[in-house]
Protein backbone atom coordinates (compact mmCIF):
# COMPACT_ATOMS: atom_id res chain seq x y z
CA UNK A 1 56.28 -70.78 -57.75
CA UNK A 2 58.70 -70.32 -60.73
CA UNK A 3 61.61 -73.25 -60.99
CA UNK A 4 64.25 -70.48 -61.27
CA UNK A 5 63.09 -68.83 -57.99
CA UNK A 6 63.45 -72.46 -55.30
CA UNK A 7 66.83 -72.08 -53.41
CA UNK A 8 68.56 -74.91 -51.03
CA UNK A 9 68.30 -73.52 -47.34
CA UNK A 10 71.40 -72.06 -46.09
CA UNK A 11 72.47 -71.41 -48.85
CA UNK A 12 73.44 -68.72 -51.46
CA UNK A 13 73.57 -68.09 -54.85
CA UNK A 14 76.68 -66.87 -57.11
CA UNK A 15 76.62 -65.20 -60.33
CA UNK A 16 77.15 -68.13 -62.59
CA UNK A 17 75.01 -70.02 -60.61
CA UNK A 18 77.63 -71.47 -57.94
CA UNK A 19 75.79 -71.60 -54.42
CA UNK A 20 77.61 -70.51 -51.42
CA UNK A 21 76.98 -71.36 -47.86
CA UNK A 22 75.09 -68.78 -46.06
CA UNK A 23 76.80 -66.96 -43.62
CA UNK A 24 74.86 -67.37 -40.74
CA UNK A 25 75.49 -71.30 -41.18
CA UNK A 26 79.72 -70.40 -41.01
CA UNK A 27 78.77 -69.10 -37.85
CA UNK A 28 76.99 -71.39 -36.22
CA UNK A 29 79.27 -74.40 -37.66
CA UNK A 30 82.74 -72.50 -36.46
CA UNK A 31 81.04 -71.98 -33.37
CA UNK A 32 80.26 -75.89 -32.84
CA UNK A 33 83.43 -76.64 -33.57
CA UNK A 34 85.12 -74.43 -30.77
CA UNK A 35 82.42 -76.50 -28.33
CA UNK A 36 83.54 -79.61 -30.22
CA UNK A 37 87.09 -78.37 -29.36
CA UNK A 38 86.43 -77.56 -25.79
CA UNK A 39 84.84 -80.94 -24.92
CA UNK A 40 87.88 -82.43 -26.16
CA UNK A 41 90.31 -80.54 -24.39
CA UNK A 42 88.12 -81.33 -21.24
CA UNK A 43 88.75 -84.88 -22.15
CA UNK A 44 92.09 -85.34 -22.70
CA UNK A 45 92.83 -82.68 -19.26
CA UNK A 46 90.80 -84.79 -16.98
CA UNK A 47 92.81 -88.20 -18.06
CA UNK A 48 95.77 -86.08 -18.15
CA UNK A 49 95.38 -85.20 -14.14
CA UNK A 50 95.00 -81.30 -15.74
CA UNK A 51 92.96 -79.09 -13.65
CA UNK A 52 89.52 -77.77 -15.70
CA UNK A 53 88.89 -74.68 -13.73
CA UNK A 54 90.40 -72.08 -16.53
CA UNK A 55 88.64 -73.85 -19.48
CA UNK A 56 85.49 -74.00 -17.77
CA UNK A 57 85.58 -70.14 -17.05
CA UNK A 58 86.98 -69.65 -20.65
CA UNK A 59 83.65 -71.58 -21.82
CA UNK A 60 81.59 -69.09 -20.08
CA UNK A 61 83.56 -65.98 -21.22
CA UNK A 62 83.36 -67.93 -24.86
CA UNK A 63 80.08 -69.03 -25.17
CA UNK A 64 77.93 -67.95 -22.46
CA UNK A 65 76.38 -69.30 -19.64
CA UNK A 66 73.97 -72.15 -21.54
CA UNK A 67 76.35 -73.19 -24.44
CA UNK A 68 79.14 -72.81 -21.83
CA UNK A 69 77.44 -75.11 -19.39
CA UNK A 70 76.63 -77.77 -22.09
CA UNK A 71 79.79 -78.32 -23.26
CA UNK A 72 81.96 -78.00 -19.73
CA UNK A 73 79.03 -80.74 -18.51
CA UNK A 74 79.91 -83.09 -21.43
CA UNK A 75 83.90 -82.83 -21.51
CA UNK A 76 83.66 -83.21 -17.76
CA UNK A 77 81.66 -86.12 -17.87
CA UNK A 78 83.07 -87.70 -20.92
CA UNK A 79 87.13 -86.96 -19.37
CA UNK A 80 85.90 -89.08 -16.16
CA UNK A 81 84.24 -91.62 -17.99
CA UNK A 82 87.41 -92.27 -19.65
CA UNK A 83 89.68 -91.79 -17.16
CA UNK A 84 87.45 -94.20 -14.88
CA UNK A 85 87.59 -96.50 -17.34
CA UNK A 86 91.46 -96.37 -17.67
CA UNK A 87 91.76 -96.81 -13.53
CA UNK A 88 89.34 -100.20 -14.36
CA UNK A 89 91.03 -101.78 -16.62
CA UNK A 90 94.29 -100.26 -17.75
CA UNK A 91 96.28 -99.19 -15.21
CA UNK A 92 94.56 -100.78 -11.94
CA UNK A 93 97.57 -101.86 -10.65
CA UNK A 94 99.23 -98.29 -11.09
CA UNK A 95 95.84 -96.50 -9.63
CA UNK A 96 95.61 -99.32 -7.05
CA UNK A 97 99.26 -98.51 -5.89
CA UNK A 98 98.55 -94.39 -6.05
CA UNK A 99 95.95 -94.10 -3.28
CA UNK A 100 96.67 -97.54 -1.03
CA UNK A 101 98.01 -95.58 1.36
CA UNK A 102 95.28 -92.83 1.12
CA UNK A 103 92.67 -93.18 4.15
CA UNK A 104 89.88 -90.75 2.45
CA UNK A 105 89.74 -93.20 -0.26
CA UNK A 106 89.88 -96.12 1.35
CA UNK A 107 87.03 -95.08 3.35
CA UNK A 108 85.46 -93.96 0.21
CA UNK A 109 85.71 -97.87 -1.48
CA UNK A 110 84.14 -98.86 1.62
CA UNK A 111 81.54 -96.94 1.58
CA UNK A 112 80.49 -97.20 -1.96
CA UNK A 113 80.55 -101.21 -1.59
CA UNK A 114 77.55 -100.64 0.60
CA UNK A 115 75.51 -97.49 -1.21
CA UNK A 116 77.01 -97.52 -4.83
CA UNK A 117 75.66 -94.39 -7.06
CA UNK A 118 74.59 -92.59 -4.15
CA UNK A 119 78.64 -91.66 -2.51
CA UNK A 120 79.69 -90.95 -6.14
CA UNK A 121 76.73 -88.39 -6.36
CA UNK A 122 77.41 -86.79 -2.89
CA UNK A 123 81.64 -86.67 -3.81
CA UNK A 124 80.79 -84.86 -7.09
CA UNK A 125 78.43 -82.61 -5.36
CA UNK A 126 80.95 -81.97 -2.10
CA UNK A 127 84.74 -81.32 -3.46
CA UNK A 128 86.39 -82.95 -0.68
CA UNK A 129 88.40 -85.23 -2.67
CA UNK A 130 90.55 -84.44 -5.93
CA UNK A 131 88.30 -84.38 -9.09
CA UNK A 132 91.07 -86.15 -11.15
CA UNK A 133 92.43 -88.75 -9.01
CA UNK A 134 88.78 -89.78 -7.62
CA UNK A 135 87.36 -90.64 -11.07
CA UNK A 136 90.91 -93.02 -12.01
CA UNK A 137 89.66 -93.97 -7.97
CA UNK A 138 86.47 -94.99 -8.73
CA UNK A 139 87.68 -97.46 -11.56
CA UNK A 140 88.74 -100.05 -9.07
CA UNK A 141 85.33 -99.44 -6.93
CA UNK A 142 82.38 -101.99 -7.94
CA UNK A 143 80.34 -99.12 -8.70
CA UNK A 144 78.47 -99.87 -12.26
CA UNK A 145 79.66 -97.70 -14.69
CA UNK A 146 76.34 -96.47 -16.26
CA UNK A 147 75.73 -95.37 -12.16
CA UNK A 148 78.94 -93.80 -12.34
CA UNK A 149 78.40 -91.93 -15.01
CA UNK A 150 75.29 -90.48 -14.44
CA UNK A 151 75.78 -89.82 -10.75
CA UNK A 152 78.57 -87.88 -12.13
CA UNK A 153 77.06 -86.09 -14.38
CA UNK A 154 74.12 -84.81 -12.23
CA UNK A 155 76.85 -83.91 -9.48
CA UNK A 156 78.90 -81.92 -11.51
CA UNK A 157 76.11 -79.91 -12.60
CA UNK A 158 75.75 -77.13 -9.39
CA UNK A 159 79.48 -76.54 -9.84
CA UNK A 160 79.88 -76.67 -13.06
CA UNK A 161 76.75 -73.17 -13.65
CA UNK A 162 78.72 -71.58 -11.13
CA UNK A 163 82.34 -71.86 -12.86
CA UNK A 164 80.47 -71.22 -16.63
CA UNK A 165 78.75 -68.21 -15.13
CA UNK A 166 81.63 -66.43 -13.52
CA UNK A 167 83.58 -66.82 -16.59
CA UNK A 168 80.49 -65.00 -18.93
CA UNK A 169 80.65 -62.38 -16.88
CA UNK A 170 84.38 -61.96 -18.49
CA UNK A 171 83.03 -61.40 -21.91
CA UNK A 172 79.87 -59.83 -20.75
CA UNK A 173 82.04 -56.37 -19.15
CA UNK A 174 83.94 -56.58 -22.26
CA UNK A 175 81.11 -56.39 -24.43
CA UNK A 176 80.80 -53.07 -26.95
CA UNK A 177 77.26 -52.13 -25.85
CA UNK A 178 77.45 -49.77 -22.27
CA UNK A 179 75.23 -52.11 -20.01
CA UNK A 180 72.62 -50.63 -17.85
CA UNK A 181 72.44 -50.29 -14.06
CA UNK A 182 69.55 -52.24 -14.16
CA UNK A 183 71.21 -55.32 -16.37
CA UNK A 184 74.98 -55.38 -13.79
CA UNK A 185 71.34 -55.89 -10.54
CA UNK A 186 70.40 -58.62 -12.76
CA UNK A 187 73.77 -60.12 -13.34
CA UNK A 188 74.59 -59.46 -9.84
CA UNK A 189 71.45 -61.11 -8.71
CA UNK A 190 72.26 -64.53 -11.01
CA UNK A 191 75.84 -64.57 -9.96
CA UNK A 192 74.35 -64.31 -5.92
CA UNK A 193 71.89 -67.08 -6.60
CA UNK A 194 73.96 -69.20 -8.21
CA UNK A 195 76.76 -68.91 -5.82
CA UNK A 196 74.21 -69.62 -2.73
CA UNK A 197 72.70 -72.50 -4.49
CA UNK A 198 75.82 -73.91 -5.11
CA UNK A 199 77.60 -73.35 -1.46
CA UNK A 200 74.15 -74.44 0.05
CA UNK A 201 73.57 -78.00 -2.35
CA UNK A 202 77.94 -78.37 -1.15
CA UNK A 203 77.11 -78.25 2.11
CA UNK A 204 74.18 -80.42 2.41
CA UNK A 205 75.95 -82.55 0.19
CA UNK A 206 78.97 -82.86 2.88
CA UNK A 207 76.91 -84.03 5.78
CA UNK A 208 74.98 -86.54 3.62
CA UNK A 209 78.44 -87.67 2.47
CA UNK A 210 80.01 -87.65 6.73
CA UNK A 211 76.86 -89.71 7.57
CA UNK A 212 77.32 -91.88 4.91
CA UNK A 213 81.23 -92.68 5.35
CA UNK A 214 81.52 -92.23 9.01
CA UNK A 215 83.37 -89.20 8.77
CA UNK A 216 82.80 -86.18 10.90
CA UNK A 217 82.69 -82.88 9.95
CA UNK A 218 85.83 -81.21 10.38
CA UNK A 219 86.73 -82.00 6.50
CA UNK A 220 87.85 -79.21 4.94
CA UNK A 221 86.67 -78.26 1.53
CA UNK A 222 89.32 -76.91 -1.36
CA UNK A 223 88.20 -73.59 -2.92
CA UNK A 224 88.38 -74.87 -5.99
CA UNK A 225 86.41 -78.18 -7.61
């Protein structure tokens, strides 16, 4: 193989000999940096009290239902680890003075005194309380953080698919290329399944969570997470 011939991967080169970056390598950097971008805003929404329901269906409609999910699942999980970590040792007092009057989570400390992990898995995976105001919440619990954060994690994930889904559906009917009857049954079919999984792993997820706090059933469940 000649000398001349050997050129550095991802690269291009110029007239002159000046090397370029390959396009293909633009693409894929700008596009990790809107993900980079999106975890951040996640971040900074979640400690901000901010909702995350329109920038988790803008990550679908931006990225698609696996990139999408990825990055919501990170943000998410990153904004409550911080904000979690404020409620513990930053403003505990604040937090403390926020919810003493609140009977769901005072019921909720109690509980996770006695099972830990396990009531911050089944709160992530049933919506009852406030997303935002539960993880500042759980700060002044004696949960362990690396519990926290993974039982976070894992419960966010059923909600999070369904969000990052609907939202790729956005870009998908806006896409150039007509889509077949057969591809809207398959995208119908995902949306169904994911929907039922979702509602079903909710609802189991609720009477785990009534059992395990005392509470009966009559809690009502927000629409949105």
């Amino acid at each position: 193989m000649e000398v001349g011939s050997v050129r550095s991967r991802g690269h291009r080169h110029r007239p002159g000999g000046e090397i370029s970056p390959c396009p293909g390598l633009v693409e894929v950097s700008a596009e990790l940096d809107w993900q980079a971008g999106t975890v951040g805003l996640y971040v900074v929404a979640t400690v901000l009290f901010v909702p995350g329901l329109v920038l988790t269906l803008g990550a679908g409609a931006v990225f698609g239902v696996a990139l999408g999910s990825v990055s919501v699942s990170i943000g998410a999980t990153l904004g409550a680890t911080a904000a979690f970590l404020v409620g513990r040792y930053l403003a505990r007092d604040g937090i403390a003075r926020k919810i003493e009057k609140n009977e769901k989570f005072a019921t909720i400390d109690r509980a996770v005194a006695d099972e830990g992990w396990k009531i911050v898995l089944l709160t992530r995976l049933s919506p009852v309380f406030p997303f935002t105001l539960l993880n500042y919440a759980f700060g002044l619990t004696r949960v362990k953080l690396s519990h926290y954060v993974l039982a976070s994690w894992l419960g966010m994930i059923p909600g999070t698919v369904m969000y990052v889904y609907l939202g790729s559906l956005v870009n998908i009917g806006a896409g150039h290329r007509q889509r077949t009857t057969g591809e809207w049954v398959l995208y119908g079919v995902g949306l169904l399944a994911t929907v039922v999984v979702t509602v079903f792993v909710t609802r189991l997820a609720r009477r785990a969570l009534a059992k395990k706090i005392g509470r009966d059933e009559s809690v009502q469940v927000p629409k949105a997470l």
